[in-house]
N, C-alpha and C. Protein backbone atom coordinates (compact mmCIF):
# COMPACT_ATOMS: atom_id res chain seq x y z
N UNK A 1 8.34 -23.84 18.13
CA UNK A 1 7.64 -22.98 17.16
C UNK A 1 8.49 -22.84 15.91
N UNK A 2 7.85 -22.94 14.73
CA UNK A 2 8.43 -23.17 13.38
C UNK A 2 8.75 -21.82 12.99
N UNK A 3 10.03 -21.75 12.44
CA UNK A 3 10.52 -20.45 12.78
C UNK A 3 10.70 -20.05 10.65
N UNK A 4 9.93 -18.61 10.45
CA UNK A 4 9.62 -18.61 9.41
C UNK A 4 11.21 -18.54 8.02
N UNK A 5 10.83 -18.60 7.38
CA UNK A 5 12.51 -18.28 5.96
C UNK A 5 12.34 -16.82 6.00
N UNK A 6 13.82 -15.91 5.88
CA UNK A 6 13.61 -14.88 5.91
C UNK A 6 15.32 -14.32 5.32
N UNK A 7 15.22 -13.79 4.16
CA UNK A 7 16.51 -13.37 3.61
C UNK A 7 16.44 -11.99 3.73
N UNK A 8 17.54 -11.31 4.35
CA UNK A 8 17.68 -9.78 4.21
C UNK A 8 18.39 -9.72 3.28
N UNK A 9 18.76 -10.23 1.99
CA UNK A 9 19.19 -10.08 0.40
C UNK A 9 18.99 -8.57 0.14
N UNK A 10 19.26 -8.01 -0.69
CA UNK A 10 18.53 -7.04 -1.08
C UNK A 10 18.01 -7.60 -3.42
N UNK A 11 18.73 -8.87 -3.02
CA UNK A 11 18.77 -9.20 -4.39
C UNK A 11 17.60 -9.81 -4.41
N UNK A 12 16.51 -9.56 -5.82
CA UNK A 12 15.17 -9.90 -5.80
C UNK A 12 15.57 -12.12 -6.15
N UNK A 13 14.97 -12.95 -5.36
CA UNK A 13 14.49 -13.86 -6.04
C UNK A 13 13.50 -14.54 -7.25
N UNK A 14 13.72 -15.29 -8.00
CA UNK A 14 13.42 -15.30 -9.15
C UNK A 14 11.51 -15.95 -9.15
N UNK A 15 10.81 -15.41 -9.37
CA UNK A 15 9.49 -15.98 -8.92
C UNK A 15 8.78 -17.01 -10.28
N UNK A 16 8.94 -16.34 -11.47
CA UNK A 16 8.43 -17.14 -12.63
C UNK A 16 9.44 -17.28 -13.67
N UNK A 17 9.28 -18.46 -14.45
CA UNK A 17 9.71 -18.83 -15.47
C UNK A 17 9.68 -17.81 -16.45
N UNK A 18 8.90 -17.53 -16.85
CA UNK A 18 8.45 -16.41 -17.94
C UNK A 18 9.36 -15.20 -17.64
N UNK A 19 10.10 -14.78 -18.69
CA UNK A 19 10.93 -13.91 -18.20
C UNK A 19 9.89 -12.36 -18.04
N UNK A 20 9.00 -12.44 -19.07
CA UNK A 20 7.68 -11.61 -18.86
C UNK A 20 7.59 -11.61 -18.07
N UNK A 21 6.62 -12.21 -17.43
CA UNK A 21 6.07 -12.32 -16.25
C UNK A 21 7.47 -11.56 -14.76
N UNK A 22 8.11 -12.13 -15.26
CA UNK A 22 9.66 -11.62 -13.85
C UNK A 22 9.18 -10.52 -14.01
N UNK A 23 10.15 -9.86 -15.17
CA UNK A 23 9.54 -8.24 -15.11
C UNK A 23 8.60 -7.25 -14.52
N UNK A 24 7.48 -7.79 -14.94
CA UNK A 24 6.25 -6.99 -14.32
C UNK A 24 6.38 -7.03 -12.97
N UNK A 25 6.99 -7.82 -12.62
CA UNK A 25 6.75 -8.49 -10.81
C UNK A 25 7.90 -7.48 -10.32
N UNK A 26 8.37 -6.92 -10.74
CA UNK A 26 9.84 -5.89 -10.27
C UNK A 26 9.67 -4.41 -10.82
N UNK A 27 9.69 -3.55 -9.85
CA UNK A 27 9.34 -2.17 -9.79
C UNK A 27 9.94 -1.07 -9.58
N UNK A 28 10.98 -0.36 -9.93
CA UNK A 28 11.41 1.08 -9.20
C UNK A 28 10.54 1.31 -8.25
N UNK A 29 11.23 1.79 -7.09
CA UNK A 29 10.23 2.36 -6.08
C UNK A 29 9.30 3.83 -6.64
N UNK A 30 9.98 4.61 -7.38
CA UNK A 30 9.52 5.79 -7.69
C UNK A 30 8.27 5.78 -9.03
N UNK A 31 8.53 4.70 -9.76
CA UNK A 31 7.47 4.11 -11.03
C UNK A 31 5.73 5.03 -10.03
N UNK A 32 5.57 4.73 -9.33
CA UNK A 32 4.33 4.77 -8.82
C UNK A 32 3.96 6.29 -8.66
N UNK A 33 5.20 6.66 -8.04
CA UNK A 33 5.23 8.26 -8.45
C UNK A 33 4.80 9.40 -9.86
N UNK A 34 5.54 8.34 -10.55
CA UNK A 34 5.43 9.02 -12.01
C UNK A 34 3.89 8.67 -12.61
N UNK A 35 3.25 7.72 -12.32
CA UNK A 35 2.42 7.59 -12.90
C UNK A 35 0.73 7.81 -12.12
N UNK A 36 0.59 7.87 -10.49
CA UNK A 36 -0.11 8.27 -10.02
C UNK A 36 0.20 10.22 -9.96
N UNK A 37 0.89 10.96 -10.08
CA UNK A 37 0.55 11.86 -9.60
C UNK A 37 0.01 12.55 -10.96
N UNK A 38 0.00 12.35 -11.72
CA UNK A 38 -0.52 12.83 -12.88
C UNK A 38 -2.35 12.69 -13.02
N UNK A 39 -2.60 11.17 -12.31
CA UNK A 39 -3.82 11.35 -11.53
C UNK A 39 -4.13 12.02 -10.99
N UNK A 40 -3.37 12.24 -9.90
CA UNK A 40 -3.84 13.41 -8.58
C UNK A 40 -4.19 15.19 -9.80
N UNK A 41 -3.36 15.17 -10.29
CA UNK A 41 -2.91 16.78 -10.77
C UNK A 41 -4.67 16.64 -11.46
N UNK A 42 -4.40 15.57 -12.71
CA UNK A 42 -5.75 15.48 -13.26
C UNK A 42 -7.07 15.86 -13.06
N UNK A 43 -7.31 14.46 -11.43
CA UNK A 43 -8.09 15.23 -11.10
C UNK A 43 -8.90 16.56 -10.46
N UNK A 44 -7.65 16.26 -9.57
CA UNK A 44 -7.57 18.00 -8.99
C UNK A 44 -8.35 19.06 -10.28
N UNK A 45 -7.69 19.10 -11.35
CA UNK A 45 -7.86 20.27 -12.13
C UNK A 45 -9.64 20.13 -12.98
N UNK A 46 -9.73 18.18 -12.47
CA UNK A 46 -11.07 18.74 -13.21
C UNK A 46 -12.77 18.58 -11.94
N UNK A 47 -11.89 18.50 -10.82
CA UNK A 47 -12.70 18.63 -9.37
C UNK A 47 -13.08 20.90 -9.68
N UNK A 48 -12.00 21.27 -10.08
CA UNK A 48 -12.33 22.67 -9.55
C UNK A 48 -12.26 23.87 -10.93
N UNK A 49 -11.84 23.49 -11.78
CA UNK A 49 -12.27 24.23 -13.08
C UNK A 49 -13.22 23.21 -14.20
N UNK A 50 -13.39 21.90 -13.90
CA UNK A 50 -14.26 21.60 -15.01
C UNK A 50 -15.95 21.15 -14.69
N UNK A 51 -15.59 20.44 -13.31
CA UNK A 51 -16.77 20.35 -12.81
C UNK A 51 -17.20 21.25 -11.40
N UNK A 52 -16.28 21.90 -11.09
CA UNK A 52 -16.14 23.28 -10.15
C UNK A 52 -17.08 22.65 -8.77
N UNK A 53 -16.59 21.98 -8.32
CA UNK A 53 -16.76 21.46 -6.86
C UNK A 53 -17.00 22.34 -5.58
N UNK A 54 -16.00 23.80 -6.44
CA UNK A 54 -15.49 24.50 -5.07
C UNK A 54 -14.60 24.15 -4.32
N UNK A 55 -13.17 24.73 -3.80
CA UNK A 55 -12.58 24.57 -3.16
C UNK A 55 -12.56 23.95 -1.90
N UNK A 56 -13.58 24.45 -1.01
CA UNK A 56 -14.17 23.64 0.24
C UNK A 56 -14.50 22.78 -0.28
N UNK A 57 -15.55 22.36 -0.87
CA UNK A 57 -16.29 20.88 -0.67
C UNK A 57 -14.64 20.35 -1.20
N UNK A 58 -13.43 20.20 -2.46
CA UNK A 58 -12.88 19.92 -2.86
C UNK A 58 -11.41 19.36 -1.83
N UNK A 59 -11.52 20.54 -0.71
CA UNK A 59 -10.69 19.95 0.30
C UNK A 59 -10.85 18.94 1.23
N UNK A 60 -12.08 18.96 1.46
CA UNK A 60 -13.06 17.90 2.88
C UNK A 60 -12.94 16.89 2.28
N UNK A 61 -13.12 16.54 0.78
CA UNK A 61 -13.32 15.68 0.02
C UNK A 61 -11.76 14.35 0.24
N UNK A 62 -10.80 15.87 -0.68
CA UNK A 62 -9.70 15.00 -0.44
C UNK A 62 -9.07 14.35 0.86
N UNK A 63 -9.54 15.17 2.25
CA UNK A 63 -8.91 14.35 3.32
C UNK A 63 -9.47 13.47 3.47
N UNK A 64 -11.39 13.22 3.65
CA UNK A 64 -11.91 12.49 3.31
C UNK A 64 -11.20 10.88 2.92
N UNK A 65 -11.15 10.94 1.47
CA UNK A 65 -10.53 10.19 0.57
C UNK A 65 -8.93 9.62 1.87
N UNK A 66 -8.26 10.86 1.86
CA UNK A 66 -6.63 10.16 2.85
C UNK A 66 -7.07 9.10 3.51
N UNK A 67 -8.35 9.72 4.18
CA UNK A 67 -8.67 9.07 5.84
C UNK A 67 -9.42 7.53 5.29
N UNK A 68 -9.79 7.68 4.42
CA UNK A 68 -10.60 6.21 3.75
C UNK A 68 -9.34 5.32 3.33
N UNK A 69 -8.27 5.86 2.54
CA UNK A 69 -7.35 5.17 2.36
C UNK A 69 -6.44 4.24 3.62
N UNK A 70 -6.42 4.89 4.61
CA UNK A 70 -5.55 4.37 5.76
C UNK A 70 -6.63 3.05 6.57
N UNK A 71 -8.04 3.51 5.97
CA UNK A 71 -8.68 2.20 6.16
C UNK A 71 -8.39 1.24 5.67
N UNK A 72 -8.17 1.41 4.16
CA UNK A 72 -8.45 0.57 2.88
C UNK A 72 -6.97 -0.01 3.07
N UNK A 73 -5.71 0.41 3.53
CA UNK A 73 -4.70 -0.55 3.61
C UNK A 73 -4.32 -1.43 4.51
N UNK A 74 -5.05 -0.92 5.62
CA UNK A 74 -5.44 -1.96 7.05
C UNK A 74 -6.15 -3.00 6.34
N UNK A 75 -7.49 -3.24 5.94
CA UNK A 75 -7.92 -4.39 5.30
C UNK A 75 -6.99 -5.09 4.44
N UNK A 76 -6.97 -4.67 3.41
CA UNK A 76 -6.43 -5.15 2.15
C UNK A 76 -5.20 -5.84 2.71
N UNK A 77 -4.30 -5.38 3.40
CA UNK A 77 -3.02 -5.94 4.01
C UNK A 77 -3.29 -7.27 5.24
N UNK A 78 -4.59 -7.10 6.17
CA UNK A 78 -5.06 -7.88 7.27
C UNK A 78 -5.42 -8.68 6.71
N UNK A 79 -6.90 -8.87 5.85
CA UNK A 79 -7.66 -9.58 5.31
C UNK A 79 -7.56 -10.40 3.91
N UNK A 80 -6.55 -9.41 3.26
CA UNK A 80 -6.35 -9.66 1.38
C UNK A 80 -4.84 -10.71 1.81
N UNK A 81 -4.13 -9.87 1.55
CA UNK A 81 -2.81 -9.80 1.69
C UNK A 81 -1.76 -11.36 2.80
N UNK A 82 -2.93 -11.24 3.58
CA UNK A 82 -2.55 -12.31 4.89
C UNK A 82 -3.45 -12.79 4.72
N UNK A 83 -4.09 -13.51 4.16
CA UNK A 83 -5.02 -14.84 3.74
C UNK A 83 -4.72 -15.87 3.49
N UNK A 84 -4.02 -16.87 4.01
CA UNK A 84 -3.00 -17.92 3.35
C UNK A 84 -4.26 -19.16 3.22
N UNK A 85 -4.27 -19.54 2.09
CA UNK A 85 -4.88 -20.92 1.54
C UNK A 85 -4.50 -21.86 1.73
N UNK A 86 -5.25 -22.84 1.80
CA UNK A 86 -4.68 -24.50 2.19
C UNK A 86 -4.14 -25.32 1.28
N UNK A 87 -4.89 -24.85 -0.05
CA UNK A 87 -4.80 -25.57 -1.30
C UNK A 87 -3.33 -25.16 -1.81
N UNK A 88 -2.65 -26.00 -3.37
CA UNK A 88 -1.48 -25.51 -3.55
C UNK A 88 -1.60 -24.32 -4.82
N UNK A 89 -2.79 -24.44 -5.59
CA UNK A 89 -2.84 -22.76 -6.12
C UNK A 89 -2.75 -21.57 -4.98
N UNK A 90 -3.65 -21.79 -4.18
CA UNK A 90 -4.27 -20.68 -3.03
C UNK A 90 -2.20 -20.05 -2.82
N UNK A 91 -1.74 -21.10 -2.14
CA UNK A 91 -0.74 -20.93 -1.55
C UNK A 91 0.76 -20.04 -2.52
N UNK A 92 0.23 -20.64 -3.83
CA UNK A 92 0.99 -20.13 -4.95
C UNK A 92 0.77 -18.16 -5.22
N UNK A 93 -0.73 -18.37 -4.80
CA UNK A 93 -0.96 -16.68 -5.22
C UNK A 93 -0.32 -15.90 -4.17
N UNK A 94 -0.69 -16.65 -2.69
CA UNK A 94 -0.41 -15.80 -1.51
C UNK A 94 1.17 -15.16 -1.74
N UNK A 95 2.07 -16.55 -2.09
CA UNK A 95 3.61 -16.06 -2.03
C UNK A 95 3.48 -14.77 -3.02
N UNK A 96 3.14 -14.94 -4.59
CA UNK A 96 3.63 -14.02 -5.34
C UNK A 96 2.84 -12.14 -4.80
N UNK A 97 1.89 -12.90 -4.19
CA UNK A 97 1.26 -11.24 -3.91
C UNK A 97 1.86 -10.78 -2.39
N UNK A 98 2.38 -11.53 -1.41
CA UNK A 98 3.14 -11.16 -0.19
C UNK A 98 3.83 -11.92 0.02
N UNK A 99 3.54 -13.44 0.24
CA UNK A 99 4.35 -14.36 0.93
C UNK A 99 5.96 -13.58 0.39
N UNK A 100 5.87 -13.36 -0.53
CA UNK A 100 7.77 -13.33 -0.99
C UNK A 100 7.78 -11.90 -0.03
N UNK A 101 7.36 -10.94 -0.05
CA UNK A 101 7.97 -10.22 0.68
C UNK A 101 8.24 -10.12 2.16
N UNK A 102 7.50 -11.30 2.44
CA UNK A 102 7.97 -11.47 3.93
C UNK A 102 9.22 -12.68 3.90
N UNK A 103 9.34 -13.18 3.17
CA UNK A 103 10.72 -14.00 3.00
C UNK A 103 12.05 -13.55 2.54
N UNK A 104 11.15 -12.18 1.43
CA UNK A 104 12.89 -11.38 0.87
C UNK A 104 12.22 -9.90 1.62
N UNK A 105 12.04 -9.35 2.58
CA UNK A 105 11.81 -8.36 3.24
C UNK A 105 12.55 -6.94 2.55
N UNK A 106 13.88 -6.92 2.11
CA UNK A 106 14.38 -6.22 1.83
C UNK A 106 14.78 -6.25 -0.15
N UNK A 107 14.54 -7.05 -0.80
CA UNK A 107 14.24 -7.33 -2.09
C UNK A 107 13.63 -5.63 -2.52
N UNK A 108 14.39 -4.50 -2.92
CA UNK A 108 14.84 -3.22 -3.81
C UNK A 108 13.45 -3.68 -4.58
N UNK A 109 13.15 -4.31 -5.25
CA UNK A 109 12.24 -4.22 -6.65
C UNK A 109 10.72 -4.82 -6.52
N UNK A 110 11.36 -5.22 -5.03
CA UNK A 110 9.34 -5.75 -4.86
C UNK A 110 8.77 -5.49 -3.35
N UNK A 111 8.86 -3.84 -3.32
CA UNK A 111 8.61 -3.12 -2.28
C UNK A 111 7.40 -2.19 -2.12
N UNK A 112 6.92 -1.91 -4.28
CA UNK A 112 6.22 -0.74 -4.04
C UNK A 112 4.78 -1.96 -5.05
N UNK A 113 3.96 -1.65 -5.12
CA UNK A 113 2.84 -2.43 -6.33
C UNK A 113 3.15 -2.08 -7.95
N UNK A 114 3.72 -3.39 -8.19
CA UNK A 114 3.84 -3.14 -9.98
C UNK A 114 2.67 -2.44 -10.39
N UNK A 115 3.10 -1.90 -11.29
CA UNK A 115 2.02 -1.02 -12.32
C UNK A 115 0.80 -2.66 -13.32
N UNK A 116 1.11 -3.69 -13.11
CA UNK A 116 0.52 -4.75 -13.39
C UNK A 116 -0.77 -4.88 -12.58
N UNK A 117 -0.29 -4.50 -10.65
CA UNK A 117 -1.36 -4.52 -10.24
C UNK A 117 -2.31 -3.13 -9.71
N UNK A 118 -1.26 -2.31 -9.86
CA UNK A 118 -1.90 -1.01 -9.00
C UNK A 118 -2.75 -0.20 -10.06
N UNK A 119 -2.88 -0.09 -11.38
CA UNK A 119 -3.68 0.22 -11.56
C UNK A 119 -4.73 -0.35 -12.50
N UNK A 120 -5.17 -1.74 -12.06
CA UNK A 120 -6.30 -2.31 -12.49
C UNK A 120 -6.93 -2.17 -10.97
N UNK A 121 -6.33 -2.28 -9.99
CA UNK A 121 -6.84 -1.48 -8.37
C UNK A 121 -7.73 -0.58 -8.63
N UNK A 122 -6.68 0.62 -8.79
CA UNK A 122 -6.87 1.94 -8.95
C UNK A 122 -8.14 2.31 -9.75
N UNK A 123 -7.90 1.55 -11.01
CA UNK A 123 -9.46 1.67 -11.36
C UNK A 123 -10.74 1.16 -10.85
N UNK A 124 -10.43 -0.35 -10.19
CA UNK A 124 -11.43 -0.49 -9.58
C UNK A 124 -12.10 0.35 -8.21
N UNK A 125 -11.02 0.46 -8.06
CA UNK A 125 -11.53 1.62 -6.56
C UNK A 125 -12.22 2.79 -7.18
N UNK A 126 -11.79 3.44 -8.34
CA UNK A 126 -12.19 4.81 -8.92
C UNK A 126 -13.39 4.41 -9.50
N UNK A 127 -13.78 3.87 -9.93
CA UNK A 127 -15.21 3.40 -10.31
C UNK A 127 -16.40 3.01 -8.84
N UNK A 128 -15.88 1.96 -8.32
CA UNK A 128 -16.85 2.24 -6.61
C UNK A 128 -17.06 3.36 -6.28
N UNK A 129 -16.02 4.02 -5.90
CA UNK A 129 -15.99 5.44 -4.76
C UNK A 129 -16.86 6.55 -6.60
N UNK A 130 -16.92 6.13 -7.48
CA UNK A 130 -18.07 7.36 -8.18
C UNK A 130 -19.30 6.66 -8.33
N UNK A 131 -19.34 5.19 -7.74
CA UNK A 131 -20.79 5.23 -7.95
C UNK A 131 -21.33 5.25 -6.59
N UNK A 132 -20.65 5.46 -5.43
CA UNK A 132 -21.01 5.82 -4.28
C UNK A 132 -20.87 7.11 -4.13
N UNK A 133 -20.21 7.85 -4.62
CA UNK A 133 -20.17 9.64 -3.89
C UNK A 133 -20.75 10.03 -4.28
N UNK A 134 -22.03 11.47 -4.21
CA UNK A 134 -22.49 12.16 -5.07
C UNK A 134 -21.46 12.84 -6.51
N UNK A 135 -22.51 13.18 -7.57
CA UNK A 135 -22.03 13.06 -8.93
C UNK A 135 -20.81 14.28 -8.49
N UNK A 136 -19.70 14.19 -9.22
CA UNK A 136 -18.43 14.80 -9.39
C UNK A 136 -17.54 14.74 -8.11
N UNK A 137 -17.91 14.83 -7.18
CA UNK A 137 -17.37 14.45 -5.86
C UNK A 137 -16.11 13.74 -5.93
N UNK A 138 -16.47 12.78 -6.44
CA UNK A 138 -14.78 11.69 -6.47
C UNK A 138 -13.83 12.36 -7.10
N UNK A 139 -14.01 13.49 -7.91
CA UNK A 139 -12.46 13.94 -8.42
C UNK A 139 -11.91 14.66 -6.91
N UNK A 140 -12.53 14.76 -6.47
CA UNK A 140 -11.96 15.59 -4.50
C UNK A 140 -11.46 14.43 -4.09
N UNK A 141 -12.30 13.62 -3.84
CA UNK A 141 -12.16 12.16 -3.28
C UNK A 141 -10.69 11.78 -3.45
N UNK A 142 -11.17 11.32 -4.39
CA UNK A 142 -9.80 10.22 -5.60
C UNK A 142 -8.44 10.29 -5.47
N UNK A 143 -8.45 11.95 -5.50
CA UNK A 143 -6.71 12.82 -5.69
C UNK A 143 -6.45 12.75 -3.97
N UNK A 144 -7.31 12.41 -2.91
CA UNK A 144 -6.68 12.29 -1.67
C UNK A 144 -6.72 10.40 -1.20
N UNK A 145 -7.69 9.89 -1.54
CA UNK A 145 -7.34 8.68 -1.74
C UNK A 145 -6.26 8.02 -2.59
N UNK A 146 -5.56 8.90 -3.80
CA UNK A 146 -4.38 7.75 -4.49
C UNK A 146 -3.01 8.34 -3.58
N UNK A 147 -3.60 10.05 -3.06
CA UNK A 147 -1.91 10.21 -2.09
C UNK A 147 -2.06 9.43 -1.00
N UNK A 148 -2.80 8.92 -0.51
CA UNK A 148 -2.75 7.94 0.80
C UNK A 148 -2.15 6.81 0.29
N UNK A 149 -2.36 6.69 -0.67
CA UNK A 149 -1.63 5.38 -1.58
C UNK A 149 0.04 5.39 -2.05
N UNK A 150 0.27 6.72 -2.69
CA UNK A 150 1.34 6.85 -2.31
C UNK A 150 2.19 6.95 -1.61
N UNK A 151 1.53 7.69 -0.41
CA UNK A 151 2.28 8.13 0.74
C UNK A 151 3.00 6.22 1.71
N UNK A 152 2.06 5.89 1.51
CA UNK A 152 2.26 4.20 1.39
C UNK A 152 3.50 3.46 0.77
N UNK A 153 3.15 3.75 -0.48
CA UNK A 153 3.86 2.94 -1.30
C UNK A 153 5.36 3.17 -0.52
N UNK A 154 5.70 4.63 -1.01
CA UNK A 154 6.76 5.16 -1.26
C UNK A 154 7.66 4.68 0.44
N UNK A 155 7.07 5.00 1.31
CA UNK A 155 7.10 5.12 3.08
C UNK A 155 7.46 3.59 3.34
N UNK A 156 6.43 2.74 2.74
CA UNK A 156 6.89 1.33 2.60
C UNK A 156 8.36 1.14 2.06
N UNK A 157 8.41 1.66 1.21
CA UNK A 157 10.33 1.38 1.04
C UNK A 157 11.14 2.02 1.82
N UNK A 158 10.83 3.22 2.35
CA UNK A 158 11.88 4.07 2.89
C UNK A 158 11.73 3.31 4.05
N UNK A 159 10.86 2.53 4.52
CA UNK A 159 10.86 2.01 5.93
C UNK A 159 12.02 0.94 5.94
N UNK A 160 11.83 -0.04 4.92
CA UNK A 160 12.88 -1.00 4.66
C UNK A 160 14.17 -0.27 4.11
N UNK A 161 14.41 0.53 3.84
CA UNK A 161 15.74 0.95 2.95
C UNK A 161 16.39 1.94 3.73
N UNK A 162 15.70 3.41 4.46
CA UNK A 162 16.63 4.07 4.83
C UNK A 162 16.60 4.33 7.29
N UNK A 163 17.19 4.95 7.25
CA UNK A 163 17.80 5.03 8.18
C UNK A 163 17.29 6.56 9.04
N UNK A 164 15.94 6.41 9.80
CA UNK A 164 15.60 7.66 10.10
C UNK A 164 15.93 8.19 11.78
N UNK A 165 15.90 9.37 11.67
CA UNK A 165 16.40 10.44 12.55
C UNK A 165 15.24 10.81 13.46
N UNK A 166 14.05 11.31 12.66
CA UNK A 166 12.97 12.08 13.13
C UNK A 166 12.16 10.80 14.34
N UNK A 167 11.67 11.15 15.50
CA UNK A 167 11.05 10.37 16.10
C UNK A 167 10.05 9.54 15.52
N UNK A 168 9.01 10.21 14.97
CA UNK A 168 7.91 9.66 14.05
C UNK A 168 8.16 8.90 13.35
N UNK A 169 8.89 8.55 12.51
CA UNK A 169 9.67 7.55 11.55
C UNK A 169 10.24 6.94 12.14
N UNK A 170 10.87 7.01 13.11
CA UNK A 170 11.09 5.47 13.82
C UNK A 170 10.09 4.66 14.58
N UNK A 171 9.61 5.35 15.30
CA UNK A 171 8.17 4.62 15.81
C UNK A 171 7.15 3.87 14.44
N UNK A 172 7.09 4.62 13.20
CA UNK A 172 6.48 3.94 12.32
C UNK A 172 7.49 2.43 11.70
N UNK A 173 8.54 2.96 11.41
CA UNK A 173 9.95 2.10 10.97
C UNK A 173 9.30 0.90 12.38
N UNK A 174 9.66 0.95 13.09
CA UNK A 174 9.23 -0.10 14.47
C UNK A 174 8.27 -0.53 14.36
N UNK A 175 7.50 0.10 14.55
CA UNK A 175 5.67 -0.85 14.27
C UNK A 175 5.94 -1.58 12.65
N UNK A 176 6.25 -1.16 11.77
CA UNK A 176 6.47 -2.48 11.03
C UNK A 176 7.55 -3.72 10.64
N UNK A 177 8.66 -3.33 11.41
CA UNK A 177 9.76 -4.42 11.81
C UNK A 177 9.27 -5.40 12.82
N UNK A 178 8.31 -4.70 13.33
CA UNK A 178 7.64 -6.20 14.47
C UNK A 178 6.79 -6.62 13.69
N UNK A 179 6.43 -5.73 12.37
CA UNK A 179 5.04 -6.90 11.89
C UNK A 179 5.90 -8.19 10.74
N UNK A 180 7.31 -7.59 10.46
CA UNK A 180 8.13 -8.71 9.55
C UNK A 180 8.90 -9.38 10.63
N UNK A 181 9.49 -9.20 11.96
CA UNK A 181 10.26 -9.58 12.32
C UNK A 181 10.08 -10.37 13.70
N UNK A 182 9.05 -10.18 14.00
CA UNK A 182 8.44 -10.35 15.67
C UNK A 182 7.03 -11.42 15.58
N UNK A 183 6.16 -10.70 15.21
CA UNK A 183 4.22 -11.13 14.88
C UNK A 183 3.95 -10.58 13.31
N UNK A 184 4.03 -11.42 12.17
CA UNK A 184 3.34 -11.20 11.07
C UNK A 184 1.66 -11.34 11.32
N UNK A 185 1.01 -11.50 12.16
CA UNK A 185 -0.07 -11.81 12.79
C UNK A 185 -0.85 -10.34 13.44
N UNK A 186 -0.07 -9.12 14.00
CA UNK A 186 -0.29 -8.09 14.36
C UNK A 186 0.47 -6.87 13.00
N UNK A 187 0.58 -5.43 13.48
CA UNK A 187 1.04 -4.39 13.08
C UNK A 187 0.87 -4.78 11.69
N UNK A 188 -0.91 -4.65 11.03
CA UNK A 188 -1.26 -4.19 9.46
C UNK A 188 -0.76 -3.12 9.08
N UNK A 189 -1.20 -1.97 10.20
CA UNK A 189 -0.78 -0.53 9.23
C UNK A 189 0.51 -0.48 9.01
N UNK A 190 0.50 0.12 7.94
CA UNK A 190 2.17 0.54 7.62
C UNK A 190 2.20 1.87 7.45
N UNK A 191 1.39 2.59 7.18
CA UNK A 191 1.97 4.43 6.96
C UNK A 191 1.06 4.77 8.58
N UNK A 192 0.74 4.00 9.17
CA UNK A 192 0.36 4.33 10.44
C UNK A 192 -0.44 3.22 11.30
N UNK A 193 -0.20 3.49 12.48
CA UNK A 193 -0.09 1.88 13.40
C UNK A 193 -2.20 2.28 14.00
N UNK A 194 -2.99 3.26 13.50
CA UNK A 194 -4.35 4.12 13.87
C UNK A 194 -5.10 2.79 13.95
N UNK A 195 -5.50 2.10 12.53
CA UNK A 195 -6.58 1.32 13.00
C UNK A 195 -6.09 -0.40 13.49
N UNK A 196 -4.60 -0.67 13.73
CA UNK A 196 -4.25 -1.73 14.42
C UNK A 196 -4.79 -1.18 16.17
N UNK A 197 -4.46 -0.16 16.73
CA UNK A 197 -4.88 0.31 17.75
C UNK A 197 -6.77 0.06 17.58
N UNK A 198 -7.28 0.65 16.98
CA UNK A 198 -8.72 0.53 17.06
C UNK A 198 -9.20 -0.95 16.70
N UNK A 199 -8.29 -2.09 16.52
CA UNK A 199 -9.06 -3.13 15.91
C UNK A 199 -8.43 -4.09 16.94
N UNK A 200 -7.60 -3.78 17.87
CA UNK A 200 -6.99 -4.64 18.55
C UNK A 200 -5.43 -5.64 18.35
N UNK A 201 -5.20 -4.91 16.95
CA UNK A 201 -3.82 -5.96 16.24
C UNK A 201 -2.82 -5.01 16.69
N UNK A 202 -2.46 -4.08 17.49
CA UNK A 202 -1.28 -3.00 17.58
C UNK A 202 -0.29 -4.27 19.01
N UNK A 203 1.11 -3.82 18.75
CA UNK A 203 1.56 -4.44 19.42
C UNK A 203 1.82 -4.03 20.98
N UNK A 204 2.25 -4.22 22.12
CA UNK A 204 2.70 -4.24 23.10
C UNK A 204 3.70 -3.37 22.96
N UNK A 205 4.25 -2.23 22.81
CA UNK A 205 5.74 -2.16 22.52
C UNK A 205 6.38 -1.32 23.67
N UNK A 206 7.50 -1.43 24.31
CA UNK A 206 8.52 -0.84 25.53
C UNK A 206 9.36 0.11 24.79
């Protein structure tokens, strides 16, 4: 069995010529922070003083939204993400959008989604989820769907970078060291192992 390339570097490899292009492809882990929660605050403030949702409907809404998100990264990661093409474009996109991070696993700068791709996402998702929710709804929605996103992003690095104590965090830390280190084939979720269990991809683990 062909045994995959895999550098625990923490130094990013060089992906494009374009020194542009490098850039965008390399991220502070915290970038995502600064610029989604200002979303969240946003909408929050115009879910309940501008279009006045109400607090209840405004809370159901946002877990709502969490609980849709932990769907939406099971796919996107199973189906998007792990799609490898036959062709040599196909194969070219796969590396720059994952393949590299399963080869530089620990690569500091390409851990969280450049702001290149996360929010032409972000908008696309925010536009679906309002022409599917009833009218104003998605500002409830939205602000609990982009923290599921964060809670992601951010968890995704701390999984690779730090060193946890609490039980829960290691069991999560574990379910995704077997999905880089063991079966890239099983363990999609990363901020939680919920719908690998319900879909049949969760691993065996002792």
């Amino acid at each position: 069995m062909a045994k995959n390339f895999i550098s625990n570097s923490e130094e990013s490899t060089r992906m494009f010529k374009s020194d542009l292009l490098e850039a965008l492809s390399k991220v502070h882990f915290l970038v995502p922070v600064f610029i989604f929660v200002p979303v969240i605050l946003v909408s929050t403030y115009l879910a309940l003083f501008v279009k006045q949702i109400g607090i209840i409907t405004y809370i159901e809404y946002f877990f709502v939204g969490l609980f849709v998100w932990t769907f939406v990264e099971y796919i996107m990661h199973r189906f998007v993400f792990h799609y490898v093409p036959k062709n040599k474009f196909g194969l070219r996109l796969h590396f720059i959008f994952h393949g590299v991070h399963h080869d530089y696993p620990s690569d500091a700068k390409r851990l969280v989604l450049p702001p290149s791709v996360s929010i032409p996402l972000a908008t696309v998702f925010y536009f679906l989820f309002n022409a599917i929710l009833p009218a104003n709804y998605v500002f409830g929605f939205f602000p609990g769907f982009i923290l599921g996103y964060l809670f992601y992003d951010i968890s995704h690095y701390a999984i690779h970078h730090f060193n946890f104590k609490g039980n829960i965090w290691k069991k999560i830390k574990q379910h995704h060291m077997l999905h880089h280190y063991q079966s890239p084939d099983k363990g999609y979720g990363v901020s939680s192992p919920l719908w690998d269990k319900i879909f049949g991809s969760d691993f065996i683990k002792k």
